[in-house]
Protein backbone atom coordinates (compact mmCIF):
# COMPACT_ATOMS: atom_id res chain seq x y z
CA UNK A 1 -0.46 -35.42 127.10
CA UNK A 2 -4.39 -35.51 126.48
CA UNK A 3 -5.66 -38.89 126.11
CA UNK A 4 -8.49 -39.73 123.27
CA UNK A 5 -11.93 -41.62 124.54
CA UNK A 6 -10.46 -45.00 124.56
CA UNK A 7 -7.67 -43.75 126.62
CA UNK A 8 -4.75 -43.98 123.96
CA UNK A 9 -2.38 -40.99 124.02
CA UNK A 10 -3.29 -38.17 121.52
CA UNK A 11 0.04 -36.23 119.96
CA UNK A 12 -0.33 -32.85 118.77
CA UNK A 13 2.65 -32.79 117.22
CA UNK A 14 1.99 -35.20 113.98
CA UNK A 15 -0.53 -35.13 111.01
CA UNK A 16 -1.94 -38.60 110.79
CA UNK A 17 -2.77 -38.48 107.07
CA UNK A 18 -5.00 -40.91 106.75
CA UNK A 19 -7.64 -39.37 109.06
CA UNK A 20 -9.51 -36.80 106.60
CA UNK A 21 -10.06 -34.22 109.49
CA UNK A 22 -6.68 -33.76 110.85
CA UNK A 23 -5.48 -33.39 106.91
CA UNK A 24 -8.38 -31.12 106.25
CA UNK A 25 -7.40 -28.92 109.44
CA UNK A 26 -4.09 -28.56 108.25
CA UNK A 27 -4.77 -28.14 104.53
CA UNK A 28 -7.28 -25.10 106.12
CA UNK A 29 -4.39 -23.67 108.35
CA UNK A 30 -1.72 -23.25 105.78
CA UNK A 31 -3.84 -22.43 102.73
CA UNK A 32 -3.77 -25.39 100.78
CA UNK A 33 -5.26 -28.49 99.28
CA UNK A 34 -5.80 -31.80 101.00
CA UNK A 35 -3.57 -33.49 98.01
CA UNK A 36 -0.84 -31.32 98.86
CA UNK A 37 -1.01 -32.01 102.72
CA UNK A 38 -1.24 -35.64 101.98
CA UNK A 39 1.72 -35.16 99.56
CA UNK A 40 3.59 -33.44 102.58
CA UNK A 41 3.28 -36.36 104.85
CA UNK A 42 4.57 -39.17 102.25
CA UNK A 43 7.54 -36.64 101.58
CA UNK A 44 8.55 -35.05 104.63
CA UNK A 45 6.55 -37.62 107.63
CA UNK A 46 3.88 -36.74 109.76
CA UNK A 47 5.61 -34.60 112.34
CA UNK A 48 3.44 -31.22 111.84
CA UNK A 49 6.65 -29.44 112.03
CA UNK A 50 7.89 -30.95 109.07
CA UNK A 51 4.49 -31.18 107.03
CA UNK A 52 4.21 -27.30 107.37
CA UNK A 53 7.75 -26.99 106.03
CA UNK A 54 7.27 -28.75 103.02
CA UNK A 55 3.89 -27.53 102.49
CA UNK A 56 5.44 -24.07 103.08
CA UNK A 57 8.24 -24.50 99.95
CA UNK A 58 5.30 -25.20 97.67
């Protein structure tokens, strides 16, 4: 697993949605707005599995 600059381990596989740029990546990738992404990750959690399901239904 990559690590970041302070050496913390980075996972791929969530949406942190409180950091604009990883919601504005995903809102980019599937089409929508940043609300709705944000909306996804109170709803469904931040696994990006998860967020691009619920996003998806929408």
């Amino acid at each position: 697993m990559p690590t970041t600059s302070r050496g913390r381990a980075q996972d791929r596989a969530k949406v942190a949605g409180g950091q604009d740029h990883e919601v504005r990546y995903e809102a980019k990738k599937e089409g929508v707005s940043k609300d709705a992404v944000k909306k996804a990750v109170k709803n469904a959690g931040n696994s990006r599995k998860k967020v691009e399901a619920e996003v998806g239904r929408h």
